[in-house]
Structure formats: structure tokens, C-alpha cells
Protein backbone atom coordinates (compact mmCIF):
# COMPACT_ATOMS: atom_id res chain seq x y z
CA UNK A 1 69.93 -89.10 -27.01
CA UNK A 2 68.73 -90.99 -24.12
CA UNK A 3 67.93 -87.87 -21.81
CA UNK A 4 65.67 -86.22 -24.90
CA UNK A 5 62.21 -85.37 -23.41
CA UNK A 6 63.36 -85.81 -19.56
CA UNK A 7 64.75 -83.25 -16.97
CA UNK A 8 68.37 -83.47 -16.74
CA UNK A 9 70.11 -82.48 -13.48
CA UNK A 10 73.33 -81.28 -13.52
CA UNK A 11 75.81 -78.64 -11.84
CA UNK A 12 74.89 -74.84 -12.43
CA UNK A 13 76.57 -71.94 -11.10
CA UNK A 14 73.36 -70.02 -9.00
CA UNK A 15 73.44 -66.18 -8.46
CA UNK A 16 71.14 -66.17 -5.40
CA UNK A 17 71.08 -62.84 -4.88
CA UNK A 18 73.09 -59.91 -5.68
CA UNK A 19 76.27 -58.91 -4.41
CA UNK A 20 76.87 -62.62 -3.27
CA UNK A 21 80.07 -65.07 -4.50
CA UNK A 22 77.95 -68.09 -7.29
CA UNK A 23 76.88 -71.05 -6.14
CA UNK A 24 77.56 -73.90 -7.49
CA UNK A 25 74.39 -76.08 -6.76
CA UNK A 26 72.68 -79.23 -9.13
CA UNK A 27 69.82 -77.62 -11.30
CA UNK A 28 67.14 -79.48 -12.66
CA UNK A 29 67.03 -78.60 -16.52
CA UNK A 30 64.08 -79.57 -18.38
CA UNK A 31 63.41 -80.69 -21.61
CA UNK A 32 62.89 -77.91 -24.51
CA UNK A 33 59.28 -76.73 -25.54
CA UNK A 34 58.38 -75.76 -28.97
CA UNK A 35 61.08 -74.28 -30.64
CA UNK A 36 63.68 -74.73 -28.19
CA UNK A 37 66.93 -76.20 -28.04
CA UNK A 38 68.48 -77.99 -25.14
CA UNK A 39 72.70 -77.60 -25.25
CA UNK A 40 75.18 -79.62 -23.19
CA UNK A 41 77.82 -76.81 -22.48
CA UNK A 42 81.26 -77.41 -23.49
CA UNK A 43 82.78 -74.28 -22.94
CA UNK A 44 81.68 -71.02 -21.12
CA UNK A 45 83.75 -67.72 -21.00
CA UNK A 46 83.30 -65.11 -18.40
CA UNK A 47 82.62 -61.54 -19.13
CA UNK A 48 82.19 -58.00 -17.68
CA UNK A 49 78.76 -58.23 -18.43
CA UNK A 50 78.20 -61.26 -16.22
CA UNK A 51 79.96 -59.15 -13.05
CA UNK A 52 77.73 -55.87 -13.96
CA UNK A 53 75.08 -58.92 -13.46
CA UNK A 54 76.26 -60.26 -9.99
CA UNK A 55 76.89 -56.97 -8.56
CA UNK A 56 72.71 -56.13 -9.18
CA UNK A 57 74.19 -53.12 -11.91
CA UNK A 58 72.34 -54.99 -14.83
CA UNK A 59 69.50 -53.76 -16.17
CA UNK A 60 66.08 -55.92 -15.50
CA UNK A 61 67.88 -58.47 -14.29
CA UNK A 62 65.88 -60.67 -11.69
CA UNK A 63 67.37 -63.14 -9.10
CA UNK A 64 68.49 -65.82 -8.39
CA UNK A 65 69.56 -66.47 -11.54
CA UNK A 66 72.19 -69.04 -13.62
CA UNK A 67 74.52 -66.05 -15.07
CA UNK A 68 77.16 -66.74 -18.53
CA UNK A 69 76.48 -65.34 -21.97
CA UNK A 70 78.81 -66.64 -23.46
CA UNK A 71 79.59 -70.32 -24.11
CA UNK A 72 79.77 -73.53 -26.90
CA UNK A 73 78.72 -76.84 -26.71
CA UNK A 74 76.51 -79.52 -28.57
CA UNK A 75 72.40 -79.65 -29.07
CA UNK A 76 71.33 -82.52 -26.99
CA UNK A 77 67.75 -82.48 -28.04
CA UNK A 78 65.19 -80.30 -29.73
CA UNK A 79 61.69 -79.51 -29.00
CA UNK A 80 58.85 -79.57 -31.52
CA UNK A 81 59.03 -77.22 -34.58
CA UNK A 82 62.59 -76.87 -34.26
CA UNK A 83 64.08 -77.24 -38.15
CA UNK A 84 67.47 -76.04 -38.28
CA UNK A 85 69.22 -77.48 -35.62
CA UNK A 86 69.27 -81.25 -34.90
CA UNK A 87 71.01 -83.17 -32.03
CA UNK A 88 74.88 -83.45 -32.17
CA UNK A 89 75.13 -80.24 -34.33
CA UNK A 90 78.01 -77.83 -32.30
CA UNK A 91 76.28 -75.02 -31.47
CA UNK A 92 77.31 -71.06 -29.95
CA UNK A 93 73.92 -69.82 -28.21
CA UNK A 94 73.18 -66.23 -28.73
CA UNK A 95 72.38 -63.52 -26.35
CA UNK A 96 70.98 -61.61 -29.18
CA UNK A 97 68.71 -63.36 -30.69
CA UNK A 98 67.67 -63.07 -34.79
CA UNK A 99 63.72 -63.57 -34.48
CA UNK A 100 64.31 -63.39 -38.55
CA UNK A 101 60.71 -61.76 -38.36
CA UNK A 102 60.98 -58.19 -36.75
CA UNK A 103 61.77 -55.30 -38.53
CA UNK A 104 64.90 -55.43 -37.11
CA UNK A 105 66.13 -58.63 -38.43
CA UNK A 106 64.63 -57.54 -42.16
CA UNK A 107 66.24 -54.55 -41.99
CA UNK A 108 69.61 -55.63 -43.90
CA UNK A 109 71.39 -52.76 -41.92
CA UNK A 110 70.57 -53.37 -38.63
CA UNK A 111 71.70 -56.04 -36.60
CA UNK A 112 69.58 -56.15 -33.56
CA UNK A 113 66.55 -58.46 -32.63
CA UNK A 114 62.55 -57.42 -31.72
CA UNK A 115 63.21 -60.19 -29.21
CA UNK A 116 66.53 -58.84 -27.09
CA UNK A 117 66.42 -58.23 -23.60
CA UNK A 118 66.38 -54.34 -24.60
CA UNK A 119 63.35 -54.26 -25.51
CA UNK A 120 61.77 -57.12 -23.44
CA UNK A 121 63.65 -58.81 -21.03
CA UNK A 122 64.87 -62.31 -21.42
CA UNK A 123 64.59 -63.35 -17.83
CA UNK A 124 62.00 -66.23 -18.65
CA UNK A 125 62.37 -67.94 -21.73
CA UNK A 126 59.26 -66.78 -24.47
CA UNK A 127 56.75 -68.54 -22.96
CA UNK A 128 57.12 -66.56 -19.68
CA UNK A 129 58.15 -69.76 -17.59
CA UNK A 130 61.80 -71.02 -16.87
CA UNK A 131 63.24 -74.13 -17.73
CA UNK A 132 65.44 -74.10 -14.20
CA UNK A 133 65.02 -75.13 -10.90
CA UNK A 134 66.97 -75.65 -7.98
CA UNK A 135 66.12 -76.89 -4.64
CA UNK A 136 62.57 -76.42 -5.45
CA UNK A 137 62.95 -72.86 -6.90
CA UNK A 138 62.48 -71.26 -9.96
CA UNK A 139 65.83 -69.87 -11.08
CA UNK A 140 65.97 -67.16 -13.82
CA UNK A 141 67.50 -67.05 -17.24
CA UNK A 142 69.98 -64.71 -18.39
CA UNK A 143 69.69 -63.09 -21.59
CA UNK A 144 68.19 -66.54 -22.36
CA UNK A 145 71.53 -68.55 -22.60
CA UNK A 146 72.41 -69.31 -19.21
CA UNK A 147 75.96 -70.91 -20.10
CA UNK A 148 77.02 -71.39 -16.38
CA UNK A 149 75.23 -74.24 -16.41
CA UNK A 150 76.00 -77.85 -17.80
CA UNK A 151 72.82 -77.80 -19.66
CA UNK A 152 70.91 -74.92 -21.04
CA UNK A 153 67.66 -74.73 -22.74
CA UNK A 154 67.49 -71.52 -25.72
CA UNK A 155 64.78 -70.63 -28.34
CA UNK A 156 65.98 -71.90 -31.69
CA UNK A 157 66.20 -68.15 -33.04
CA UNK A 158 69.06 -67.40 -30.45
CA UNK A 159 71.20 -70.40 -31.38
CA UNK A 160 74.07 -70.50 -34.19
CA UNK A 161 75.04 -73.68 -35.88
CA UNK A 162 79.08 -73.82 -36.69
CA UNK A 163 82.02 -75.77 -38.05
CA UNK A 164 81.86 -79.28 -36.08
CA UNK A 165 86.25 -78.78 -36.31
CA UNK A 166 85.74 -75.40 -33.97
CA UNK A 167 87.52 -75.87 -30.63
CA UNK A 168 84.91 -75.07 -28.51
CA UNK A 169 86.78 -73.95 -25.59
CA UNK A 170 88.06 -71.29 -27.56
CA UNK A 171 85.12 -70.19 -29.90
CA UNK A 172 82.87 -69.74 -26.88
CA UNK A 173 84.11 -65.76 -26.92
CA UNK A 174 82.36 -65.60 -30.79
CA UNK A 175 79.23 -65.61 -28.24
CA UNK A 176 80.03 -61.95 -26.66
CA UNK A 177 83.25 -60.66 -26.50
CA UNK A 178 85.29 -61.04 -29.39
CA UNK A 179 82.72 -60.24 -32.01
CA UNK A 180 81.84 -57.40 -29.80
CA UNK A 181 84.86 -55.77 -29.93
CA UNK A 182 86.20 -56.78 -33.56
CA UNK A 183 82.86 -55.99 -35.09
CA UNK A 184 82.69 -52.68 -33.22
CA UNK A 185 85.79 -51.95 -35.36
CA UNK A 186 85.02 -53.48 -38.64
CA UNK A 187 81.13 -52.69 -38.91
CA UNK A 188 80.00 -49.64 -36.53
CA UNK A 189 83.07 -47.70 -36.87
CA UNK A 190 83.98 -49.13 -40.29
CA UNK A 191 87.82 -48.00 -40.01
CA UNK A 192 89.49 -47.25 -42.95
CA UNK A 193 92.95 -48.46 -43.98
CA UNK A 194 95.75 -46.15 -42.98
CA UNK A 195 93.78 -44.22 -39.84
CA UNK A 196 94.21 -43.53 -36.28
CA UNK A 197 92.47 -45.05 -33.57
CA UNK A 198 92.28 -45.20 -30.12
CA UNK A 199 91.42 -47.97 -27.41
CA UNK A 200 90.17 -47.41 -24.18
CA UNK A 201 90.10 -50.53 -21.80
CA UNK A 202 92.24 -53.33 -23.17
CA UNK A 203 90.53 -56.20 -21.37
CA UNK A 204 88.86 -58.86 -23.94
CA UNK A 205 86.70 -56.59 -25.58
CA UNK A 206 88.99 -53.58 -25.69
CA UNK A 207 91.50 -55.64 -27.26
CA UNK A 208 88.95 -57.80 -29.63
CA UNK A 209 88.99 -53.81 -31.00
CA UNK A 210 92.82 -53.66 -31.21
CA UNK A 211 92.53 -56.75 -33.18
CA UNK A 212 89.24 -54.82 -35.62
CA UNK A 213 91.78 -52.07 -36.06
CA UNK A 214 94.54 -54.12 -37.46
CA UNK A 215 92.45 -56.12 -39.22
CA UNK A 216 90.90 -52.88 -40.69
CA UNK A 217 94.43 -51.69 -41.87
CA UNK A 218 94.76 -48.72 -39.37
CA UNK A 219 98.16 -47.08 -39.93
CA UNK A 220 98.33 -45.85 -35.92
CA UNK A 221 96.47 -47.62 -33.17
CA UNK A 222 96.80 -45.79 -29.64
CA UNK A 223 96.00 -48.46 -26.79
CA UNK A 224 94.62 -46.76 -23.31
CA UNK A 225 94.45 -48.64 -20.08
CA UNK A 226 95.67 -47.65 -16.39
CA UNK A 227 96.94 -51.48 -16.25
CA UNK A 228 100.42 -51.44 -17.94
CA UNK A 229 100.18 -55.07 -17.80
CA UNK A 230 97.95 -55.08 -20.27
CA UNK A 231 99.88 -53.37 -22.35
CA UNK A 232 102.64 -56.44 -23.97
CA UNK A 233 98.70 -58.05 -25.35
CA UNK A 234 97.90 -55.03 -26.72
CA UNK A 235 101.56 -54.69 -28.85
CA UNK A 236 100.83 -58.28 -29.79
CA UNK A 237 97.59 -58.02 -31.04
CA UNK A 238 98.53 -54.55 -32.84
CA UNK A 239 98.83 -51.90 -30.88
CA UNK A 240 101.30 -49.01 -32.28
CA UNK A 241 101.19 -47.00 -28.98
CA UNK A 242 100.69 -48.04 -25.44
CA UNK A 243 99.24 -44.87 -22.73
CA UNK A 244 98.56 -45.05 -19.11
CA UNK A 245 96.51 -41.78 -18.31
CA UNK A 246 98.04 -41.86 -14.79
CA UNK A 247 101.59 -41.04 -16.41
CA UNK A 248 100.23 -38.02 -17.30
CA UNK A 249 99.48 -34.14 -15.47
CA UNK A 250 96.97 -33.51 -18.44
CA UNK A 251 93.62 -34.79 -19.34
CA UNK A 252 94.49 -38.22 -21.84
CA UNK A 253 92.23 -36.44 -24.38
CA UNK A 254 94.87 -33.74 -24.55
CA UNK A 255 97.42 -36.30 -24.94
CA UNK A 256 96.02 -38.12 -27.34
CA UNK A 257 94.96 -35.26 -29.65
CA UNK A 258 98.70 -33.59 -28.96
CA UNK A 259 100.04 -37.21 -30.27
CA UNK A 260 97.73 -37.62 -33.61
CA UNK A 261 97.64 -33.89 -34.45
CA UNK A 262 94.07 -33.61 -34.17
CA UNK A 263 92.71 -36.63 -32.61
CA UNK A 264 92.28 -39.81 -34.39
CA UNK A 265 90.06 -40.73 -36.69
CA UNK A 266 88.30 -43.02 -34.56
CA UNK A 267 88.06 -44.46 -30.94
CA UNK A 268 86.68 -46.73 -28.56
CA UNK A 269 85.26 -47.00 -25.06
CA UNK A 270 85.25 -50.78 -23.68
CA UNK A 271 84.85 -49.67 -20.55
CA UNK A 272 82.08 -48.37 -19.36
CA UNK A 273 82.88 -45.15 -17.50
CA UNK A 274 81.09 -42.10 -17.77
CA UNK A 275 84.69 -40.44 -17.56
CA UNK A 276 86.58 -42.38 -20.79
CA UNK A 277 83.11 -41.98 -22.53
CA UNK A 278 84.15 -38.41 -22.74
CA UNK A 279 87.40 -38.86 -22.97
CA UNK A 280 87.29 -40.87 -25.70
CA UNK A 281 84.75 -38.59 -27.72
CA UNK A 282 87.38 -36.13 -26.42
CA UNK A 283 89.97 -37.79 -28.32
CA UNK A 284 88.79 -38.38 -31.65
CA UNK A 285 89.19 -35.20 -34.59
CA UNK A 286 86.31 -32.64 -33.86
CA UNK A 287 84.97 -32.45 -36.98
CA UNK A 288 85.14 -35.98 -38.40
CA UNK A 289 85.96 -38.09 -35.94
CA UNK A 290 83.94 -41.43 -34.99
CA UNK A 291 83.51 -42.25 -31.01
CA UNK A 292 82.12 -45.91 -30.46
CA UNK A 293 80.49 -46.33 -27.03
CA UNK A 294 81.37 -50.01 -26.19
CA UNK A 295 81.44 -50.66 -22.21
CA UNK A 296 78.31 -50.89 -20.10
CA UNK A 297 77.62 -48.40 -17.80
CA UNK A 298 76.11 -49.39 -14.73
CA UNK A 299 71.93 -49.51 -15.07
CA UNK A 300 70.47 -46.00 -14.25
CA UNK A 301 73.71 -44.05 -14.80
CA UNK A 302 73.68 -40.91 -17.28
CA UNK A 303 76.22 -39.00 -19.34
CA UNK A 304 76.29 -34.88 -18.93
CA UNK A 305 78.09 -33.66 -22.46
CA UNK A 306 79.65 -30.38 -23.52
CA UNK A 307 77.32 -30.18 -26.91
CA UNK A 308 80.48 -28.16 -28.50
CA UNK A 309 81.48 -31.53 -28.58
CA UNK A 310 79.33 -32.81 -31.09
CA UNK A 311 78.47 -30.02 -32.62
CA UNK A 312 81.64 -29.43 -34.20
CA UNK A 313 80.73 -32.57 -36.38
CA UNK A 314 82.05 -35.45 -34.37
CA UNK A 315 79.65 -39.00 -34.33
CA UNK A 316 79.22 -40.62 -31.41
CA UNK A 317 77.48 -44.12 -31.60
CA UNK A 318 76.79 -47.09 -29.88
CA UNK A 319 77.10 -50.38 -30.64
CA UNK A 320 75.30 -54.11 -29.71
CA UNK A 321 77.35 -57.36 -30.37
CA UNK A 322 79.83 -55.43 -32.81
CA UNK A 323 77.18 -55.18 -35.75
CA UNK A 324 76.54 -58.85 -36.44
CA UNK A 325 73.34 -60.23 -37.18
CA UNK A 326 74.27 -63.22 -34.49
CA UNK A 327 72.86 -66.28 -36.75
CA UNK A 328 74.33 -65.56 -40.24
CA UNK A 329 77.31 -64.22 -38.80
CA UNK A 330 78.79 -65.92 -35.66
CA UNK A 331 79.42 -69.56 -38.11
CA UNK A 332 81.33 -66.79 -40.64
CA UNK A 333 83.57 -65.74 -37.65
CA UNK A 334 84.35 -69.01 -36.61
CA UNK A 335 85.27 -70.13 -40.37
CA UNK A 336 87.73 -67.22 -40.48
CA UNK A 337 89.08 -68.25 -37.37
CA UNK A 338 89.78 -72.13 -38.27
CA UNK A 339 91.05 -70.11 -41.61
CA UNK A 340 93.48 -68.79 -39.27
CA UNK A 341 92.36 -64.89 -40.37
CA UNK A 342 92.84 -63.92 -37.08
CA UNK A 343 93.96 -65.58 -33.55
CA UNK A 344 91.30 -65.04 -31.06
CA UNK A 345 93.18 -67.63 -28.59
CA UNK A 346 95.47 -64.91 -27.54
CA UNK A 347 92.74 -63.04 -25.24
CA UNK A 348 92.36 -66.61 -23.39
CA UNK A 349 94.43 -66.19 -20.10
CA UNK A 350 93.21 -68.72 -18.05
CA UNK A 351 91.39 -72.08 -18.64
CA UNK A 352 89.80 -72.80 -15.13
CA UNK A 353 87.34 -76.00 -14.00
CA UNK A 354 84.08 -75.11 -14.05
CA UNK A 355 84.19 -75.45 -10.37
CA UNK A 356 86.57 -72.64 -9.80
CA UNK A 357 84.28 -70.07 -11.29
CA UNK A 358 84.37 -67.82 -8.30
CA UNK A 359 88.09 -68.20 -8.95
CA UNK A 360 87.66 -66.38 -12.70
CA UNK A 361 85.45 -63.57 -11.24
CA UNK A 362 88.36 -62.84 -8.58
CA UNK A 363 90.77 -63.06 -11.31
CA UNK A 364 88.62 -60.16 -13.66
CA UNK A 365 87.71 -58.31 -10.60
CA UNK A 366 92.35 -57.72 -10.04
CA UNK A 367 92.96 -56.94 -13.52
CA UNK A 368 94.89 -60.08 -13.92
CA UNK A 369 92.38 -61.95 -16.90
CA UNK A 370 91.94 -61.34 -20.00
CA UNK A 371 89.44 -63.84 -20.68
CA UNK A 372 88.71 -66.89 -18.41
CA UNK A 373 87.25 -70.05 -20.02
CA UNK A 374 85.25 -72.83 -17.51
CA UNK A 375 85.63 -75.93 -18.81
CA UNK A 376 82.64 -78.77 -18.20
């Protein structure tokens, strides 16, 4: 390419400071160090994760900052070292990386990364300096990807190559999440065919579990979500049963367990509200029943439990990127989507200019998106 080894500018969206609506400024994007990839964006979806961000409720966050984790596009050139990716290969960047070294990655059961922003934070790429600047400023990376930008530089390790025939306006939700949700189903929860489950929060992640559920072969899946507009998704993507807890005198818990007999076999939080935490480990069968904690809570926040709760034999578990080790798995995903295994597209609401991002946070903040996609 003709822009290899020179700083590119282009348009970024720029979180100056928290609390504030993005900016959309031009960014100058420099070229890739060793073992770094530079990515012209193609795609970019907008997540929860990116509001928790803007609204300063993400943890070790730093401003200002170029927010979007997840995204598509094509590698536009590649710094020194770099092996497996080349320029013109269509790429998903990862905000959990797979170092491939840690004992993390060579643990065949584990699917998180040394390198994550867990355990160090992935504000600065790994040589502690930024490959963004605007109007003479530093600007921070998020989780290293940075997709609200035209261009993005990310260490090789956090990159996945796919299927050139992927529409990359729609695989750009492999990057968070879909897999989040549909792996939280498949491989943390592991449903079995002919189960209960139950959903709570059916906004792309929530119902990226709906779709794990059916997928899984679960006889009963109970959807949960205060927005009965969500609710026609939810039957389409496999819901069985569809429960606003505001319909209700009683705790949903109560409802849910009075529904199933004794809970269901397993549920899901994709929320991220100490409240549906419990009521979802609430709602699950006391002694073998499987609670997945999904949603975010806000940075800082804790959980007070009833220990009955547990100790009754109930599993409550977390869950990062729905179990997938991001490199080997995200170009699997996207094969079973073009072999039509599943259909992803439906959680797509609203294609929007990349311009009108503002626009796609108003539209998350009212309940009325699924997912938005900016197009470049």
C-alpha cells in the first residue's frame, strides 16, 4: 500500500472526557511498530461496553480516548516481525488478545489472555506509547482496538484472520457481542439438549444467548426483559416464553421457578445489575442449576448474596468473550455463519454513517437498538 510506513490521518470518533457526547475529530494514526498491524475499518458495531466506557463506569479506562471494540476491516500494513497477517487479508481485531505464550493461552481450557486489560490495562498499546493523536494530543486506546476510528493500529496477537467472502458489516459483532453471548451458552454454561433456560436482558448479547440456547437444543427458553419490544426478536431467534417482571406483584425469580417447577436448568444475566444478578441465580434449580454472570456491572460496584443460595449446590460463574480463545475461534464463527448455521444479521437494527455515531448511542441509551453498525 502506498500509506505503509507513514501516518495516516483520518476521521476518529474522540471521547474527550467522560460523560461528554464523541467527537468526531481527524486523528493522526501512525504506522505499526514491531508486531503490529495497522487495519482500515470497514465496519464497527456499538456495544454496552463502549457506553459503560463514555459514562467513566469502565474500569482503568483513561481519557480522551477513541472508544469501539468491536469492528472488521482489512490490514493495510504490517510492522516488522509480523508473520501471520499480510496486507489485504480481512481481518476482526480482538479485544482479548491470545498472547499464545501465557499460561492462559496454553491452558487448552481456558480462554483468556496474560495480556487482557484485566490484568494490565490496554490503554497504550505494549510498548506503553499510543499510536493516536489528535490536535496535538495523545489519545488513548481502548482495549487496544480502537474501531471508532478509520484506521487502527493492534498487536498481531489481538487480530483474527477470516473468510475474505465475510460481509464485514455484519461479522464485526464476532468481535464482542455475538460470540459473547452464544459462547456464554454453548461453552461456559454448556446447555444440554432438552433443558430450561432463562435470559435476562435481550439486547445483542442477551439475545446472542437466546440464539446459544437454541442452538444448544434447549427444550424451554424463558426470555426476561422490562422492554416488551424486545420481545417479537427474542420469539424469532428462539425464545419459548417471553416475561416482563413489571407484569408481575412477585419477585421474577418466583415466577420463573413457579413456571419451570424448580427453576431452570440454567440462566443468564446480560445485564449487568446487581438486582437480575440475583435474580437470575434466584431462578435457576437450587441444587443443580448453572447461573452465568454476563453484563458488566459498573467499575467498583459489589454483589451482597444470601450464601443459602449457593450452598444448596447451585454454580454461579462468569464468563469473558463467551469461552473462545479469540484467534482460533472468531474465523470458525464466521465460517459457520457464511455456512448459514446460524443468522447473526437479525440482532443488526440499524446501519448508521459513521458520522451519526452519537445517533447509535442515543438509539441504545432508549431501548430502541439492538445492535447499531457505523459504516466507513
Amino acid at each position: 500500500m502506498a500509506t505503509a510506513g507513514k501516518v495516516i490521518k483520518c476521521k476518529a470518533a474522540v471521547a474527550w472526557a467522560s460523560g461528554k457526547p464523541l467527537s468526531v475529530e481527524e486523528v493522526e494514526v501512525a504506522p505499526p511498530k514491531a508486531g503490529e498491524v495497522r487495519i482500515k475499518l470497514v465496519a464497527a458495531g456499538i456495544c454496552q461496553t463502549d457506553e459503560h466506557l463514555l459514562q467513566g463506569s469502565f474500569p482503568k479506562a483513561e481519557f480522551p480516548v477513541i472508544p469501539g471494540h468491536e469492528g472488521a476491516g482489512i490490514v493495510e500494513s504490517i510492522g516488522e516481525g509480523v508473520t501471520s497477517l499480510k496486507p489485504g487479508d480481512t481481518v476482526i481485531p480482538l479485544c482479548l488478545p491470545q498472547c499464545g505464550e501465557c499460561s492462559f493461552c496454553s491452558n487448552s481450557e481456558s480462554n483468556y489472555c496474560q495480556k487482557s486489560h484485566i490484568s494490565e490495562p490496554q490503554n497504550l498499546l505494549p510498548d506503553k506509547t499510543s499510536r493516536f493523536t489528535c490536535k496535538g494530543k495523545q489519545i488513548h486506546h481502548f482495549l487496544w482496538v480502537s474501531t471508532f476510528s478509520e484506521y487502527t493500529v493492534v498487536p498481531e496477537y489481538a487480530v483474527a484472520k477470516i473468510d475474505a467472502a465475510a460481509p464485514l458489516d455484519k461479522v464485526c459483532l464476532f468481535g464482542c457481542g455475538f460470540s459473547t453471548g452464544y459462547g456464554a451458552a454453548l461453552n461456559t454454561a454448556k446447555v444440554k439438549p432438552g433443558s430450561t433456560c432463562a435470559v435476562f436482558g435481550l439486547g445483542g448479547v442477551g439475545l446472542s444467548a437466546v440464539m446459544g440456547c437454541k442452538a444448544a437444543g434447549a427444550a424451554r427458553i424463558i426470555a426476561v426483559d422490562i422492554n416488551k419490544d424486545k420481545f417479537a426478536k427474542a420469539k424469532e431467534l428462539g425464545a419459548t416464553d417471553c416475561i416482563n417482571p413489571r407484569d408481575f406483584k412477585k419477585p421474577i425469580q418466583e415466577v420463573i421457578t413457579e413456571m419451570t417447577g424448580q427453576g431452570v436448568d440454567y440462566s443468564f444475566e446480560a445485564i449487568g445489575h446487581r438486582d437480575t444478578m440475583l435474580a437470575a441465580l434466584a431462578s435457576c434449580n437450587m441444587n443443580t442449576g448453572l447461573c452465568v454472570m454476563i453484563g458488566e456491572l459498573d467499575s467498583g460496584s459489589e454483589i451482597t448474596i444470601d450464601p443459602t443460595l449457593l450452598l444448596t449446590g447451585r454454580t454461579w460463574k462468569g464468563t469473558v468473550l463467551g469461552g473462545w480463545k479469540m484467534r482460533e475461534c472468531i474465523p470458525k464463527l464466521v465460517a459457520n455463519y457464511l455456512e448459514k448455521k446460524f443468522n447473526s444479521d437479525l440482532l443488526i437494527t440499524h446501519m448508521l454513517p459513521f458520522a451519526k455515531v452519537n445517533e447509535g448511542f442515543e438509539l441504545l441509551r432508549a431501548g430502541k437498538s439492538i445492535r447499531s453498525v457505523l459504516l466507513f
